[in-house]
Protein backbone atom coordinates (compact mmCIF):
# COMPACT_ATOMS: atom_id res chain seq x y z
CA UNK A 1 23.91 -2.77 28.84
CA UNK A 2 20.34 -1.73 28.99
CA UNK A 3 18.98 -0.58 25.97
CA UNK A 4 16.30 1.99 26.73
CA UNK A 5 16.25 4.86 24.74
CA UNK A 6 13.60 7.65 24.29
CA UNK A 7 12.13 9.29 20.70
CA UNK A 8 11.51 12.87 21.50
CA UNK A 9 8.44 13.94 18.83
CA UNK A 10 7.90 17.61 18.96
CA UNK A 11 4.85 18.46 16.78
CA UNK A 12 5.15 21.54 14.62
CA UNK A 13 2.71 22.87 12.23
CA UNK A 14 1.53 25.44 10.33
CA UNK A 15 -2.65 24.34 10.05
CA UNK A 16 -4.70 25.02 12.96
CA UNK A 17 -6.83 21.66 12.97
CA UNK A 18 -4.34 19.35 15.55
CA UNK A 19 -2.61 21.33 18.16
CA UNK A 20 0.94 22.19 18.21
CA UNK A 21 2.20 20.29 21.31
CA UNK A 22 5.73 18.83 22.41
CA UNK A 23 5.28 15.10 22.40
CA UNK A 24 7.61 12.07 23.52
CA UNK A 25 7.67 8.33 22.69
CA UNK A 26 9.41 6.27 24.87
CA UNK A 27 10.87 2.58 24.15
CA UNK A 28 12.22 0.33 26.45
CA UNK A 29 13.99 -1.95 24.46
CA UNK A 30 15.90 -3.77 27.39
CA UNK A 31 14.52 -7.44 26.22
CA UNK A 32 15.92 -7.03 22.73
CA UNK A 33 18.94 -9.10 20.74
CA UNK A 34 18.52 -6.69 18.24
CA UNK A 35 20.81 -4.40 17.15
CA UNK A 36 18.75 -1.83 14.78
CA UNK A 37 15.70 -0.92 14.30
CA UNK A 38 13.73 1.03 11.79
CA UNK A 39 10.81 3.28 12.36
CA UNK A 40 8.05 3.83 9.57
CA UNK A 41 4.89 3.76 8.21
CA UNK A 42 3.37 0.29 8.83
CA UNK A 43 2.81 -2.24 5.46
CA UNK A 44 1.22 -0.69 2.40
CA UNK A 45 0.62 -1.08 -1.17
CA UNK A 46 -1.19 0.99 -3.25
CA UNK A 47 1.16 4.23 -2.78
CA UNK A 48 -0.40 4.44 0.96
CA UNK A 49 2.58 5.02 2.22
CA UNK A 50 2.91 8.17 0.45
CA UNK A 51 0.03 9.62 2.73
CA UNK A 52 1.96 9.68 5.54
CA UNK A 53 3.16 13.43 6.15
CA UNK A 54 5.77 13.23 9.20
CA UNK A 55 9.19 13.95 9.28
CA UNK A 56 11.27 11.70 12.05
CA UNK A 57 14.92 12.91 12.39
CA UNK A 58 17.75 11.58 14.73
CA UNK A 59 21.19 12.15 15.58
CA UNK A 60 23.37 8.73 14.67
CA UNK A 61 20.64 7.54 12.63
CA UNK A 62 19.83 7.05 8.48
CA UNK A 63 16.52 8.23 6.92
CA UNK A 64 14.83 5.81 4.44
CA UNK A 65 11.84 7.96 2.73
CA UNK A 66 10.83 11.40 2.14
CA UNK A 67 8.75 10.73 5.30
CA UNK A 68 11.80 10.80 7.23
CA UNK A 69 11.59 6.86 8.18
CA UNK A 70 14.59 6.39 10.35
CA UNK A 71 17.02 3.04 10.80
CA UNK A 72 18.17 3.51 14.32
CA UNK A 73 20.85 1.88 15.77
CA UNK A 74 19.94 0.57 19.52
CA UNK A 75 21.86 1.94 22.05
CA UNK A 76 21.15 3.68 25.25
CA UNK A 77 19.14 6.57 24.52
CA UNK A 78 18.23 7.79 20.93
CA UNK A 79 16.16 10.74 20.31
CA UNK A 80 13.71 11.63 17.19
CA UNK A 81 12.25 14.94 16.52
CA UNK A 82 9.15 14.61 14.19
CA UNK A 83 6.39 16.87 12.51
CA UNK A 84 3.21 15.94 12.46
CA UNK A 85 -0.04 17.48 11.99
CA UNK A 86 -2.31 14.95 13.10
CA UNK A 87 -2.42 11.45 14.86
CA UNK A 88 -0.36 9.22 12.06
CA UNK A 89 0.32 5.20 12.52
CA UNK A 90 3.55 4.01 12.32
CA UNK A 91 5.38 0.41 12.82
CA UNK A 92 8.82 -0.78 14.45
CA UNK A 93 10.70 -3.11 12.20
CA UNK A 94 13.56 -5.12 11.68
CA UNK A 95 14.93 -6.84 8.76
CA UNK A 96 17.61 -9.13 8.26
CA UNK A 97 19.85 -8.65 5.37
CA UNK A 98 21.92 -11.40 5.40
CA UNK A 99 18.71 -13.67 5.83
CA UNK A 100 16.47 -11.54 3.22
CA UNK A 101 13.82 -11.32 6.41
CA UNK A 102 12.18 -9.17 8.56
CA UNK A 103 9.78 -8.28 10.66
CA UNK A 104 7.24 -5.78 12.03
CA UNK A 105 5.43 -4.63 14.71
CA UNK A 106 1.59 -3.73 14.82
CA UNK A 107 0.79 -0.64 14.04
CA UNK A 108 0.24 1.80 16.70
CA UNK A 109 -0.17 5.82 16.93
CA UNK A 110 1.89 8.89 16.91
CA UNK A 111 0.44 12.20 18.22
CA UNK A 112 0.71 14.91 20.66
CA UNK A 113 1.39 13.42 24.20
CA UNK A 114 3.50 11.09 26.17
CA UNK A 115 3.71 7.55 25.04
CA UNK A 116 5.62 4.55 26.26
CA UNK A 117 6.59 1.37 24.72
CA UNK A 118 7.99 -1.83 26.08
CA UNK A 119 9.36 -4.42 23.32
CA UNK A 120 8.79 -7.63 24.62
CA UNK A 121 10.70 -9.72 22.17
CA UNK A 122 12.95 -9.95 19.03
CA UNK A 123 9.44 -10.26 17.22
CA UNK A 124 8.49 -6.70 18.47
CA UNK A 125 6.02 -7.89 20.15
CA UNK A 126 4.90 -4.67 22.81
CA UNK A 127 3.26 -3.50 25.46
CA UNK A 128 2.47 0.17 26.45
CA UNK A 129 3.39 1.60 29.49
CA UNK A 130 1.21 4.50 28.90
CA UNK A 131 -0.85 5.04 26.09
CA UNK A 132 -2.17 8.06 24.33
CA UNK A 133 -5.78 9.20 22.89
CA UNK A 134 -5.85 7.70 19.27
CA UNK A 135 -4.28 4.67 20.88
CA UNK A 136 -7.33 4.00 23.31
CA UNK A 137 -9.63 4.86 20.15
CA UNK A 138 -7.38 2.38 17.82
CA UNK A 139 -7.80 -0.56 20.02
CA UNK A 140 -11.42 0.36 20.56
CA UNK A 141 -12.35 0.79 17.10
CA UNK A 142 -9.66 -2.97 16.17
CA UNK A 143 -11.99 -4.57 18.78
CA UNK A 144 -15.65 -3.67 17.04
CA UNK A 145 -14.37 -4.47 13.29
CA UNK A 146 -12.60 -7.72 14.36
CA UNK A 147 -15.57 -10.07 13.60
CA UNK A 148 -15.40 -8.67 9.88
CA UNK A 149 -11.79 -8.86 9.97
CA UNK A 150 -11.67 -12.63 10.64
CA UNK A 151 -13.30 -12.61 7.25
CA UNK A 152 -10.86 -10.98 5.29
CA UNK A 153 -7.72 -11.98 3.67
CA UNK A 154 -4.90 -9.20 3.08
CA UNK A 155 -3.55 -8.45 -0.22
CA UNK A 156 -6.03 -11.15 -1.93
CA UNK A 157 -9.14 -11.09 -3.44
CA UNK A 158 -12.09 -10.57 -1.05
CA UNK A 159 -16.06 -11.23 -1.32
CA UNK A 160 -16.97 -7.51 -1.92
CA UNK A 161 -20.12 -8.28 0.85
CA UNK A 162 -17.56 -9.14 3.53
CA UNK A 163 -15.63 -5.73 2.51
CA UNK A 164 -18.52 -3.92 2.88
CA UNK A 165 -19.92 -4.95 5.66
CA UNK A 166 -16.85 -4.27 7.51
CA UNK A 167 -16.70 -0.31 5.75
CA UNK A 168 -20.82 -0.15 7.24
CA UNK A 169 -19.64 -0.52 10.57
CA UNK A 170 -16.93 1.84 10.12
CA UNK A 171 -19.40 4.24 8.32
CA UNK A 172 -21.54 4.43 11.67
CA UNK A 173 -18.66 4.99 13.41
CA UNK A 174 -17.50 7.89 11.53
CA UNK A 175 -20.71 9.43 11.83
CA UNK A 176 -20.49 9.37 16.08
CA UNK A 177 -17.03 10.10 15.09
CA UNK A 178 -16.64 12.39 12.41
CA UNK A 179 -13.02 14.12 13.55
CA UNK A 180 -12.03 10.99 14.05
CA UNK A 181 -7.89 10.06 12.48
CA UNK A 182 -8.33 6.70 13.67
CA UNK A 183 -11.06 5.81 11.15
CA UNK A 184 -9.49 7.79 8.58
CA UNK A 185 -6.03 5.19 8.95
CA UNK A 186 -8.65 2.54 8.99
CA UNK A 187 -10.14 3.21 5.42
CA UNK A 188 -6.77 3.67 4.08
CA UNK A 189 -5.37 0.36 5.84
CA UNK A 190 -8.60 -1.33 4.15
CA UNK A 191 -7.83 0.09 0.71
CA UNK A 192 -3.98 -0.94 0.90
CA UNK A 193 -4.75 -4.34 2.07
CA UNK A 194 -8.47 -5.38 0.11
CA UNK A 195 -8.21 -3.16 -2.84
CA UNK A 196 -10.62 -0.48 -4.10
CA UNK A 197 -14.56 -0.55 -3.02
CA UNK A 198 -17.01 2.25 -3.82
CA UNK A 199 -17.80 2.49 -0.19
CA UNK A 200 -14.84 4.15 0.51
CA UNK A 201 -16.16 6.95 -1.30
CA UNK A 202 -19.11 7.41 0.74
CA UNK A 203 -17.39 6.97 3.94
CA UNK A 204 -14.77 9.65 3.24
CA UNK A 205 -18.19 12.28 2.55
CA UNK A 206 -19.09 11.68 6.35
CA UNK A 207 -15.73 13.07 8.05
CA UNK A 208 -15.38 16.55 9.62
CA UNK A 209 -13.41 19.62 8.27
CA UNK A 210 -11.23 19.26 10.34
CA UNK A 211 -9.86 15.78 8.63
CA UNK A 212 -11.08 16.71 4.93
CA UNK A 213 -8.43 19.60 4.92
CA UNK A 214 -5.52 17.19 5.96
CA UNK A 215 -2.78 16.41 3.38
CA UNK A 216 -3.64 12.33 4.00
CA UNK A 217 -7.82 13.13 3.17
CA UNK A 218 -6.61 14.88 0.37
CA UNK A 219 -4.04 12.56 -1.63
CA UNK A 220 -6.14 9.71 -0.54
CA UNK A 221 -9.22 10.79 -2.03
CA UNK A 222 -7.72 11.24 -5.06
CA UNK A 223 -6.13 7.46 -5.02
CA UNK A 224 -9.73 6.71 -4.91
CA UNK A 225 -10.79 8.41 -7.51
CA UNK A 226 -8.06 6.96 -9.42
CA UNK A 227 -8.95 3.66 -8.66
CA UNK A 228 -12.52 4.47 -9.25
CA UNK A 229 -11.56 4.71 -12.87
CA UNK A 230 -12.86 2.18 -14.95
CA UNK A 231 -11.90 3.91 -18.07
CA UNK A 232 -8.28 2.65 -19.48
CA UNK A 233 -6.47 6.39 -19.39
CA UNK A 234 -4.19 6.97 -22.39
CA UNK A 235 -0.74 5.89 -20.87
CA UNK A 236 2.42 7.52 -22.93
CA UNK A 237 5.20 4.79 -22.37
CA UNK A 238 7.65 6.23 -24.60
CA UNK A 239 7.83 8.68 -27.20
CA UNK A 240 6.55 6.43 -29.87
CA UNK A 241 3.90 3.83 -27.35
CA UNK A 242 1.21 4.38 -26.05
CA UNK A 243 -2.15 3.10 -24.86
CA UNK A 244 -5.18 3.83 -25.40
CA UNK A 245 -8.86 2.61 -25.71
CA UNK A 246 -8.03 2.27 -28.96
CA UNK A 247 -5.24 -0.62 -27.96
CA UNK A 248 -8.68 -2.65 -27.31
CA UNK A 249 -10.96 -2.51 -29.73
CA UNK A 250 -10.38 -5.46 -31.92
CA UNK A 251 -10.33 -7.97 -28.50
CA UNK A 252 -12.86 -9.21 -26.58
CA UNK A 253 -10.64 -8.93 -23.32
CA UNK A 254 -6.67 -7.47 -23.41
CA UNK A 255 -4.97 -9.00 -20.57
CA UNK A 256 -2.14 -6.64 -19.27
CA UNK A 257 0.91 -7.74 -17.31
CA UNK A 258 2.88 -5.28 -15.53
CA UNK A 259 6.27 -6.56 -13.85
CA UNK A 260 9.77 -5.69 -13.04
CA UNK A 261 13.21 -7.48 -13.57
CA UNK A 262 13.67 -7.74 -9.89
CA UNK A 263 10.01 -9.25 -9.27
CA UNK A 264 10.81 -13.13 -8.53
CA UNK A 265 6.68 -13.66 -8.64
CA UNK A 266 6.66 -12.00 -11.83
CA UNK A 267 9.44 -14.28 -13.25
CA UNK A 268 8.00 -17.40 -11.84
CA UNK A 269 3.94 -16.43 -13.13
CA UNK A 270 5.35 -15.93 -16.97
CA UNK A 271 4.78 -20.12 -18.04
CA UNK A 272 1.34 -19.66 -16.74
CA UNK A 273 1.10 -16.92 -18.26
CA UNK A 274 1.98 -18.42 -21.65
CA UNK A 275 -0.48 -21.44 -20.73
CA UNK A 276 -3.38 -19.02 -20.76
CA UNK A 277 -2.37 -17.71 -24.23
CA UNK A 278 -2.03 -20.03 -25.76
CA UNK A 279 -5.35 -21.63 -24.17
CA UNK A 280 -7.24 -18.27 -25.27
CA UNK A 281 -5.41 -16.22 -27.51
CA UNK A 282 -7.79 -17.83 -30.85
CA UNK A 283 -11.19 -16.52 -28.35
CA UNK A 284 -10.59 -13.26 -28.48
CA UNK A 285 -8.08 -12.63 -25.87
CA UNK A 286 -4.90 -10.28 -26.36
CA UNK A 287 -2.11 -10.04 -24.30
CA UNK A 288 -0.16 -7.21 -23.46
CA UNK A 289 3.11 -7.02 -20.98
CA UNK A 290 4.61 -3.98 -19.97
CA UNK A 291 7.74 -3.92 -17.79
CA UNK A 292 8.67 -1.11 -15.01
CA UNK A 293 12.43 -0.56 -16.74
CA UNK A 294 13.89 2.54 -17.97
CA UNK A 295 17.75 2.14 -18.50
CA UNK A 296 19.51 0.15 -21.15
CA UNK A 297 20.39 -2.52 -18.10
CA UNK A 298 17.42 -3.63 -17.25
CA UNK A 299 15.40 -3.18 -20.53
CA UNK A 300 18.15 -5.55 -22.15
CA UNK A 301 17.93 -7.73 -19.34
CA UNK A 302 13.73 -7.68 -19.19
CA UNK A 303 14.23 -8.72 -23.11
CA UNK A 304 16.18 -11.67 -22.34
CA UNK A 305 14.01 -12.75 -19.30
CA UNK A 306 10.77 -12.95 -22.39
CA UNK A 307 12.84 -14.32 -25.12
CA UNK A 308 13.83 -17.16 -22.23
CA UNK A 309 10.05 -17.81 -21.08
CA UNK A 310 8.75 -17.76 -25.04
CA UNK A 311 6.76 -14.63 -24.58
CA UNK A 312 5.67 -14.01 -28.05
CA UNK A 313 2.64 -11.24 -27.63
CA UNK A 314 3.56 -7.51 -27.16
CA UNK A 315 6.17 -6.30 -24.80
CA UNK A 316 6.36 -2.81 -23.80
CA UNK A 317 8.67 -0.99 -21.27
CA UNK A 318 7.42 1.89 -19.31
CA UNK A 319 10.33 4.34 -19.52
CA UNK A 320 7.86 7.83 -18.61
CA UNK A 321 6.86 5.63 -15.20
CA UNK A 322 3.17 6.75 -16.70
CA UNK A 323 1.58 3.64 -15.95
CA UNK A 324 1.74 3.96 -12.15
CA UNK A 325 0.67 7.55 -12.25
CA UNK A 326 -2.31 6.84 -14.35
CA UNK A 327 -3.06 3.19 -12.94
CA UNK A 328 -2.10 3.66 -9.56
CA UNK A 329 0.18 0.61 -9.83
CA UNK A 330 2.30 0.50 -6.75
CA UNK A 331 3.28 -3.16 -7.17
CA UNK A 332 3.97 -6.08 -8.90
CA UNK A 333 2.80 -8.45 -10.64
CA UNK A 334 0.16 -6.79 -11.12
CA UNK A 335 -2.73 -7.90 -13.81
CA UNK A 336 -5.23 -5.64 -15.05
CA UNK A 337 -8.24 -7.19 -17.83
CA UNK A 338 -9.62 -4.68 -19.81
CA UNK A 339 -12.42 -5.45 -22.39
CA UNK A 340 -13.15 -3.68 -25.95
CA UNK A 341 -14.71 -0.55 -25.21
CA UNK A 342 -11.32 0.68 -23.00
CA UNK A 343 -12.98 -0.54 -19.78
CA UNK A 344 -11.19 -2.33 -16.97
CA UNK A 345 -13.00 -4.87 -15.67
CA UNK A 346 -10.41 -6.35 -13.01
CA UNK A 347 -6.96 -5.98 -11.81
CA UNK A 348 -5.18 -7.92 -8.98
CA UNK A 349 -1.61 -8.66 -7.99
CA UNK A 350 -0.52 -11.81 -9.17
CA UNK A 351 -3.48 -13.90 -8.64
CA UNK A 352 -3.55 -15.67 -11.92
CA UNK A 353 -5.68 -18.23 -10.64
CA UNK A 354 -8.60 -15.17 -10.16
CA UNK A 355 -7.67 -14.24 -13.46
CA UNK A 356 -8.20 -17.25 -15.27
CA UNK A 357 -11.35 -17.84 -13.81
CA UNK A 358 -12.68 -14.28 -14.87
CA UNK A 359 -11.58 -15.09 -18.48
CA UNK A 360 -13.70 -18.11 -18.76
CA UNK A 361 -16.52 -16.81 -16.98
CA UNK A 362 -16.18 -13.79 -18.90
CA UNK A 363 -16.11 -15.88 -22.29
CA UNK A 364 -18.46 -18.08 -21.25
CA UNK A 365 -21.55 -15.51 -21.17
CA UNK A 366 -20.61 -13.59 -24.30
């Protein structure tokens, strides 16, 4: 049986800036093995996937997120109505549960028109058919920052000259381009995958009205600023924790750890961890864990997990989820180095090898 089936995206809105038009997205999924499929916002960290602001919604199918991300079972016609304001990237996915895998397609655009999609393979590899507006201006836009893409590696630690040079070309763009979605995505993908840069900041100045009054300007500029921060906030962990700059004072650097229970890289980084306290815990340097668990389960079973890898420093567990919304954590493990005035001075996720080399460098010119 063929498996063709057609997403049906009607854009409704109440803001004026995109124009309310019926839209359609059509897949032709006829080369597929697989089974079901799930449509979403494309890879993030960083709580970029909260920026999204669609709402997909489908007969025979299962939402996954308050964006209305849908698992859809392939058969031979499925249709999606969506919201959307604006042009908005998502991904087509699959994931194995048996096999603990998946995979994901490249991003590509929502928006008002007629688009059409041929899968080529069970690795969602695709063609289009026909292609849309901020399609044409995606590929055009992938195809000038490529040469600074080739430099970059995602969700690692970057040369902050390669990062920028990349967000100059994008700044020149904007300013030819300054209602331009496409670029907007672009930033955001940048932040997700490299991590915070002041750039952004001057980048997101140049865009039009018409995208600085969008929901995704709006709750992305104020990730920024979060990120911007270097001031440790005052973080309320329970009634009787906190943190503060005061928490810092009597170290030359606090390192802090934040993990989960279910975070195999967290588990596995804890004897390195130990290594570098014991290597540097008589020069200055305090350590500091605090683990995403709230219920009696997991806290119990976060306190064995220490006791079992020796961790002897402090050990805190974030039941008012306030670290996130103050820290913008969004993953883990994620490190964060903060020195004795309150002031963070790096913060990466899990890259304990970057780490250690800050400490001693750090240590090393005081």
């Amino acid at each position: 049986m063929k498996k063709y089936f057609v997403l049906l995206l009607i854009s409704i809105s109440s803001q004026l800036f995109y124009s309310q038009k019926s839209s359609s997205l059509e897949i032709d999924a006829s080369n597929l093995k697989l089974d079901t499929i799930f449509v979403s916002y494309p890879s993030a960290t960083r709580n970029t996937h909260l920026l999204h602001n669609y709402q997909f919604t489908s007969e025979g199918s299962k939402k996954i997120s308050e964006q209305g991300d849908l698992k859809l079972g392939i058969k031979e016609t499925a249709k999606i109505i969506t919201k959307f304001d604006y042009p908005q990237p998502v991904s087509i996915s699959y994931y194995d549960a048996i096999k603990n895998s998946g995979m994901q397609s490249l991003p590509f655009f929502v928006e008002a028109g007629n688009l059409k999609l041929l899968l080529k393979d069970d690795n969602l590899n695709f063609e289009f058919l026909s292609t849309s507006p901020a399609n044409i201006e995606f590929n055009k836009l992938s195809a000038i920052l490529k040469p600074y893409e080739s430099k970059l590696k995602p969700y690692e630690s970057n040369d902050a000259e390669n990062l920028k040079g990349k967000e100059l070309e994008i700044q020149k763009y904007i300013r030819k381009n300054p209602k331009s979605f496409v670029a907007l995505w672009e930033i955001i993908s940048d932040f997700s995958k490299y991590g915070y840069n002041p750039i952004y900041s001057e980048n997101l100045t140049l865009f039009d009205s018409t995208v600085k009054k969008t929901f995704t300007y709006i709750e992305f500029s104020k990730l920024v600023k979060l990120e911007a921060e270097n001031s440790f906030p005052d973080v309320n962990l329970d009634n009787n924790n906190h943190l503060s700059k005061e928490t810092f004072k009597n170290y030359k650097l606090t390192l802090i750890d934040y993990w989960a229970t279910f975070c195999k890289p967290c588990i596995e980084d804890m004897p390195r961890l130990v290594e570098l306290y014991n290597q540097y815990k008589n020069l200055g340097v305090n350590f500091i864990s605090i683990a995403d668990e709230q219920t009696l389960g997991r806290v119990t079973k976060a306190t064995e997990i220490l006791k079992k890898n020796n961790i002897t420093w402090e050990n805190y567990f974030d039941k008012n989820k306030d670290f996130p919304k103050k820290l913008n954590a969004s993953g883990y493990p994620l490190q964060i180095l903060v020195d004795s005035e309150g002031n963070i001075l790096k913060r990466t996720y899990g890259e304990l090898d970057v780490i250690t080399v800050f400490i001693k460098d750090y240590l090393s010119n005081k």
